[in-house]
C-alpha atoms as a PDB file:
ATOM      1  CA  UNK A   1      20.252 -46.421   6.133  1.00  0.00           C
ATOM      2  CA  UNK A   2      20.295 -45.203   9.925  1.00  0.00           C
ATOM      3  CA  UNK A   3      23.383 -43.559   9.091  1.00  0.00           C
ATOM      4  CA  UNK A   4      21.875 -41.530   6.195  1.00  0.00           C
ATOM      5  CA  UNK A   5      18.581 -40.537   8.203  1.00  0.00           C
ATOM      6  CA  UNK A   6      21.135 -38.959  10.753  1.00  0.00           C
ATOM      7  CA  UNK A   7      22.741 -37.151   8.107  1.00  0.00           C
ATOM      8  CA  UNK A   8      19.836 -35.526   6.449  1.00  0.00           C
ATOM      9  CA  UNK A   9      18.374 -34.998  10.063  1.00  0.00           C
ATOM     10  CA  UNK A  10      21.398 -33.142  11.026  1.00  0.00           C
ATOM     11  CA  UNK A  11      21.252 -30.668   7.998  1.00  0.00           C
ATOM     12  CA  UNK A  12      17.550 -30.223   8.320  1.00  0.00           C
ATOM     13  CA  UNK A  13      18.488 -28.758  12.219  1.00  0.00           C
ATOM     14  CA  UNK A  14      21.645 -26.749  10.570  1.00  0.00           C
ATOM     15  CA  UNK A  15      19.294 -25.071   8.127  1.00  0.00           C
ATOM     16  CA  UNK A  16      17.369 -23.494  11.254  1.00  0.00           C
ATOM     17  CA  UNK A  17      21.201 -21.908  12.250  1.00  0.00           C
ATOM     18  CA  UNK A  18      23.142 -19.123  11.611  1.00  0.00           C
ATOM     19  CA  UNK A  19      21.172 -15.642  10.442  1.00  0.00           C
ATOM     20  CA  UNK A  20      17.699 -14.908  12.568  1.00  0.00           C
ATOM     21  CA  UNK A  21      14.676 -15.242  10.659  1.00  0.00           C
ATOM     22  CA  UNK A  22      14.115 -11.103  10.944  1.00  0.00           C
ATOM     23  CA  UNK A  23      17.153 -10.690   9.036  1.00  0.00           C
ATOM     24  CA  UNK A  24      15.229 -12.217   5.915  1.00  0.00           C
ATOM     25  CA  UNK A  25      11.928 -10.607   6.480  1.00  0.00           C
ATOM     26  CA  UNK A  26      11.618  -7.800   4.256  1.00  0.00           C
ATOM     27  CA  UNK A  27      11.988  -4.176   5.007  1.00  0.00           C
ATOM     28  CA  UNK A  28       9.388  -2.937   6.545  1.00  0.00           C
ATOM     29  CA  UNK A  29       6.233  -0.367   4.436  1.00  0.00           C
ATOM     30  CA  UNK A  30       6.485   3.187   4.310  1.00  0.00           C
ATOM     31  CA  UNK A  31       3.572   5.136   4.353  1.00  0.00           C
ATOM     32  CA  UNK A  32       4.273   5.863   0.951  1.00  0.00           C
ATOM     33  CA  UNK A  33       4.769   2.565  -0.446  1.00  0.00           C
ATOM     34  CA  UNK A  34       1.165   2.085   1.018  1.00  0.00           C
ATOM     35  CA  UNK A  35       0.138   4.785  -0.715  1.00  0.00           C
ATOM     36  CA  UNK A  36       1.208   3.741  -3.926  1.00  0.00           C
ATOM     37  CA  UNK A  37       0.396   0.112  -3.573  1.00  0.00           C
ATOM     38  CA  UNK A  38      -3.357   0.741  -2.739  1.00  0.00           C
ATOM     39  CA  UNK A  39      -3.822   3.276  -5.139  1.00  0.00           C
ATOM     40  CA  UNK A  40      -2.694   0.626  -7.763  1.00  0.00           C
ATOM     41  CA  UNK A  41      -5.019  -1.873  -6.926  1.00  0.00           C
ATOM     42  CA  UNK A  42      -7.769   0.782  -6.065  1.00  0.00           C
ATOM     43  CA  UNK A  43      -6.575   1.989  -9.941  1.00  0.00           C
ATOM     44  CA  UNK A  44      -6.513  -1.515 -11.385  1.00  0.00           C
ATOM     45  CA  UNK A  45     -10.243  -2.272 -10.573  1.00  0.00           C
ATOM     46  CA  UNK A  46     -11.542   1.391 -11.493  1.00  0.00           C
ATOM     47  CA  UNK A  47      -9.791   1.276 -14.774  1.00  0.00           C
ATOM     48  CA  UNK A  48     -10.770  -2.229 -15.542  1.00  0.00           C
ATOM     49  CA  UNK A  49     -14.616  -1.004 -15.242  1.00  0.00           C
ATOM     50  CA  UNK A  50     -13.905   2.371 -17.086  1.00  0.00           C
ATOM     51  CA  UNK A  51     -12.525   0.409 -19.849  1.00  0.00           C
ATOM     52  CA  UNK A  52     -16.014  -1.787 -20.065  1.00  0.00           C
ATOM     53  CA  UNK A  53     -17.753   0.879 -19.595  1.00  0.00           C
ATOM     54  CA  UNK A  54     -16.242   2.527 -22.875  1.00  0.00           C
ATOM     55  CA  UNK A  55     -16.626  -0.813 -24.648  1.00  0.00           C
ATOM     56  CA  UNK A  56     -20.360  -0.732 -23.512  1.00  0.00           C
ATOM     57  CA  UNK A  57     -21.242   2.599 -24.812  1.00  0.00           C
ATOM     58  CA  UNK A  58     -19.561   1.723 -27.797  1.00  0.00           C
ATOM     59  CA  UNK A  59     -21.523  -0.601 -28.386  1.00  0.00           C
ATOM     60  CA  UNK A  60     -24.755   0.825 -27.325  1.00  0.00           C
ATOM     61  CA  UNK A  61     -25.014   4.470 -29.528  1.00  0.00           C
ATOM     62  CA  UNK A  62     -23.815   6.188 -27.032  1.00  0.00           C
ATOM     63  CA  UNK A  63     -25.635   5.131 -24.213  1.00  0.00           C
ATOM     64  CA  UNK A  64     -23.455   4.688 -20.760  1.00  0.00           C
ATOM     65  CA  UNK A  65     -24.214   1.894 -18.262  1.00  0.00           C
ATOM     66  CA  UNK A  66     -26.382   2.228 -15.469  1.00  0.00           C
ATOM     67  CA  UNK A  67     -24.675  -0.477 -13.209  1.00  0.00           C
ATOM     68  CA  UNK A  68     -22.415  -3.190 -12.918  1.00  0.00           C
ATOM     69  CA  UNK A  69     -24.578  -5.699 -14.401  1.00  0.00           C
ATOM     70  CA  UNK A  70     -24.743  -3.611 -17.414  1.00  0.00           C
ATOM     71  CA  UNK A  71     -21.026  -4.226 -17.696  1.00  0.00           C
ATOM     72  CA  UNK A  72     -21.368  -8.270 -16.885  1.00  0.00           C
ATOM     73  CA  UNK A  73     -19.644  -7.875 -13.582  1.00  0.00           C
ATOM     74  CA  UNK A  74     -20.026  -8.326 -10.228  1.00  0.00           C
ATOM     75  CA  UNK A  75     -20.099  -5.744  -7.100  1.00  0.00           C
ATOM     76  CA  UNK A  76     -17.261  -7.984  -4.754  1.00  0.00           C
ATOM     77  CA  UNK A  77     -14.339  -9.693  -4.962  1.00  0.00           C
ATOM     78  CA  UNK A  78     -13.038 -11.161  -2.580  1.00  0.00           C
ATOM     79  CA  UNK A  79     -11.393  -8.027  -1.366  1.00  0.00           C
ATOM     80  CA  UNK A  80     -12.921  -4.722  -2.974  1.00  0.00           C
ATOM     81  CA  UNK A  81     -16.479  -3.720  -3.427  1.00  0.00           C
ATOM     82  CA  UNK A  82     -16.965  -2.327  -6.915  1.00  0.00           C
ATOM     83  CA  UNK A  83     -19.607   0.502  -8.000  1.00  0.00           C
ATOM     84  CA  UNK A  84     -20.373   2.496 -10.831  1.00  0.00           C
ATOM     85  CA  UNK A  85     -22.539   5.889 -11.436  1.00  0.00           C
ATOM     86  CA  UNK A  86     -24.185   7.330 -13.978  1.00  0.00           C
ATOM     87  CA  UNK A  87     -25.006  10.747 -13.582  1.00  0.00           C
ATOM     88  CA  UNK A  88     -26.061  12.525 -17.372  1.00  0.00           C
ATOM     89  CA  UNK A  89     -23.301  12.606 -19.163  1.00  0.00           C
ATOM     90  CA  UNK A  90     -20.792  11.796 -16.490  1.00  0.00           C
ATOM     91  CA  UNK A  91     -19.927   8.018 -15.287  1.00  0.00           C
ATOM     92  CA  UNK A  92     -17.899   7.168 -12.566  1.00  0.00           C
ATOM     93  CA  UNK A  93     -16.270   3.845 -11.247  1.00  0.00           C
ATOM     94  CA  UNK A  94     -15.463   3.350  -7.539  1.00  0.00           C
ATOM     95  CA  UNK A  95     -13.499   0.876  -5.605  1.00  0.00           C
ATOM     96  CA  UNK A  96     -12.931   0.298  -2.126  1.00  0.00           C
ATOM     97  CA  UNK A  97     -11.135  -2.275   0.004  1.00  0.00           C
ATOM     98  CA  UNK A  98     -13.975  -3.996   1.818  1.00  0.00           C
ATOM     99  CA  UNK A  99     -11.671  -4.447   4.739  1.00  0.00           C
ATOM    100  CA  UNK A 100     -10.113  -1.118   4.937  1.00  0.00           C
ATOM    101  CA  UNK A 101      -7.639  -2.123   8.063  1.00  0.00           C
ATOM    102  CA  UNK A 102      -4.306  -1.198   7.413  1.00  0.00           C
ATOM    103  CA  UNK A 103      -4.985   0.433   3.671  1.00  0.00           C
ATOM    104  CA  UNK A 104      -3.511   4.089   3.421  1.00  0.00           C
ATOM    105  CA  UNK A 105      -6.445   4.739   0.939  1.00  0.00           C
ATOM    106  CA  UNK A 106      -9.762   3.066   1.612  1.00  0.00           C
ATOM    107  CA  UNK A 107     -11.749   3.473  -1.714  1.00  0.00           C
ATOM    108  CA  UNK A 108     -11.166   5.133  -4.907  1.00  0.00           C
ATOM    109  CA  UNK A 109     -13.095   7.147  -7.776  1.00  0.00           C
ATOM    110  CA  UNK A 110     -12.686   7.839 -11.111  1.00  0.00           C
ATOM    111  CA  UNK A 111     -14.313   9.025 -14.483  1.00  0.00           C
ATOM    112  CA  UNK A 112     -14.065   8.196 -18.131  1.00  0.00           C
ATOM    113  CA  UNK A 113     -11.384  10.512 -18.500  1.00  0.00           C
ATOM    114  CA  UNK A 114      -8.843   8.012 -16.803  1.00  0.00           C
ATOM    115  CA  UNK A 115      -8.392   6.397 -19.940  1.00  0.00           C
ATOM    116  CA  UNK A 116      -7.881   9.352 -21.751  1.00  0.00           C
ATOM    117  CA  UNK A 117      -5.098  10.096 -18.911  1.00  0.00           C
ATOM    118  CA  UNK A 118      -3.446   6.857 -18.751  1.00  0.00           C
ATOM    119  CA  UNK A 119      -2.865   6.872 -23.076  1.00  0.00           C
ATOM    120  CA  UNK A 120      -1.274  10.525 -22.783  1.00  0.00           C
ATOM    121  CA  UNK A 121       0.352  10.250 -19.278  1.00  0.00           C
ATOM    122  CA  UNK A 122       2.342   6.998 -20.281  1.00  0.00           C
ATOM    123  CA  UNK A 123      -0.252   4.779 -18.081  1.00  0.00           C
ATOM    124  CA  UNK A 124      -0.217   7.174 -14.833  1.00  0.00           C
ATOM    125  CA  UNK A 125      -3.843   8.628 -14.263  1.00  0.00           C
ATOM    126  CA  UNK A 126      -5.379  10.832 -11.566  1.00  0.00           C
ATOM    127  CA  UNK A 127      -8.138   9.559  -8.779  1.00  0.00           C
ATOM    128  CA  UNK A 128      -9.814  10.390  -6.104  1.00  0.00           C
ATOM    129  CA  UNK A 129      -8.888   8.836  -3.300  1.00  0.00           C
ATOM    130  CA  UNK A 130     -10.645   8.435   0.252  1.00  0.00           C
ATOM    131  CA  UNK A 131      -8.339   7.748   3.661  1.00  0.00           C
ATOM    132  CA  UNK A 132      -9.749   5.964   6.608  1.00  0.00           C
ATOM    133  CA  UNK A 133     -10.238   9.092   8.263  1.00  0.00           C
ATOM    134  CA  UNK A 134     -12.718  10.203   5.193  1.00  0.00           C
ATOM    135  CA  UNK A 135     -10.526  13.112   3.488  1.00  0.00           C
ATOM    136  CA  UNK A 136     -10.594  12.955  -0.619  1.00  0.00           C
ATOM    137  CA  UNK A 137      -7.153  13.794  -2.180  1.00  0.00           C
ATOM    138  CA  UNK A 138      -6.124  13.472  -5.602  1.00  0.00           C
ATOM    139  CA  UNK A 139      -3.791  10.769  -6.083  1.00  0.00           C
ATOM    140  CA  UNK A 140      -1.652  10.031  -9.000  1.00  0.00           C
ATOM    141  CA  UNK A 141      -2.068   5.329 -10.055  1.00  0.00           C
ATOM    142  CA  UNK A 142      -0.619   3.734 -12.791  1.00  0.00           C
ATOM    143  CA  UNK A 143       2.097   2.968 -14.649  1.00  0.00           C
ATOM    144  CA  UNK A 144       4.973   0.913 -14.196  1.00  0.00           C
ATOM    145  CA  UNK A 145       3.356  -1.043 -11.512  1.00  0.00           C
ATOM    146  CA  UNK A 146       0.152  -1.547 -13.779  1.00  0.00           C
END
């Protein structure tokens, strides 16, 4: 029994050997793949509440939502802050990382016609994004990755 306990101790020390951990860490984020990544979960959120939005003023003659509770959702996760707006005819859904550290895009916007976008653009829709130095740009979310 000793004899087996040495064995399995032994190859529980080899398994620490041979290639450095840094050799299986994985390759380090571009800007770009930051880019992408937090638009698509910036995206993921806004469409979800553009979509109940729809459903909502399908189901209310026409009528839009004038918040979140309209839509039987909450304001937080445990990592965005949600918000909608309602201004006339135009609603908007907003997103934004509620710890922005790190995130190449800090909070998101969109309208109604994101769903429009994603059905005729194969998914990919347009939003306005926000870096953490407060410029808007339009950034393309979506897709594959959705």
């Amino acid at each position: 029994m000793k004899g087996a306990l040495a064995v399995l101790a032994a190859l529980l020390l080899a398994c620490g050997k041979g290639e450095p951990a840094a050799a299986h860490a994985a390759a380090p984020r571009t800007a770009a793949d930051s880019a992408e990544m937090d638009a698509t979960v910036l995206g993921r959120e806004i469409y979800h509440l553009l979509d109940l939005a729809s459903d909502y003023r399908g189901s209310h003659r026409g009528r839009l939502p004038r918040s979140l509770r309209d839509l039987g959702t909450d304001s937080l996760t445990t990592d965005i802050a949600r918000r909608v707006n309602t201004s006339g005819p135009e609603f908007t859904a907003g997103a934004a990382f509620r710890e922005p550290t790190g995130h190449f895009w800090v909070a998101c916007t969109g309208e109604l016609k994101v769903l429009e976008d994603a059905v005729i653009g194969a998914g990919r829709y347009t939003l306005t994004c926000t870096s953490p130095s407060g410029d808007s740009h339009e950034v393309q979310a979506g897709g594959a990755l959705d």
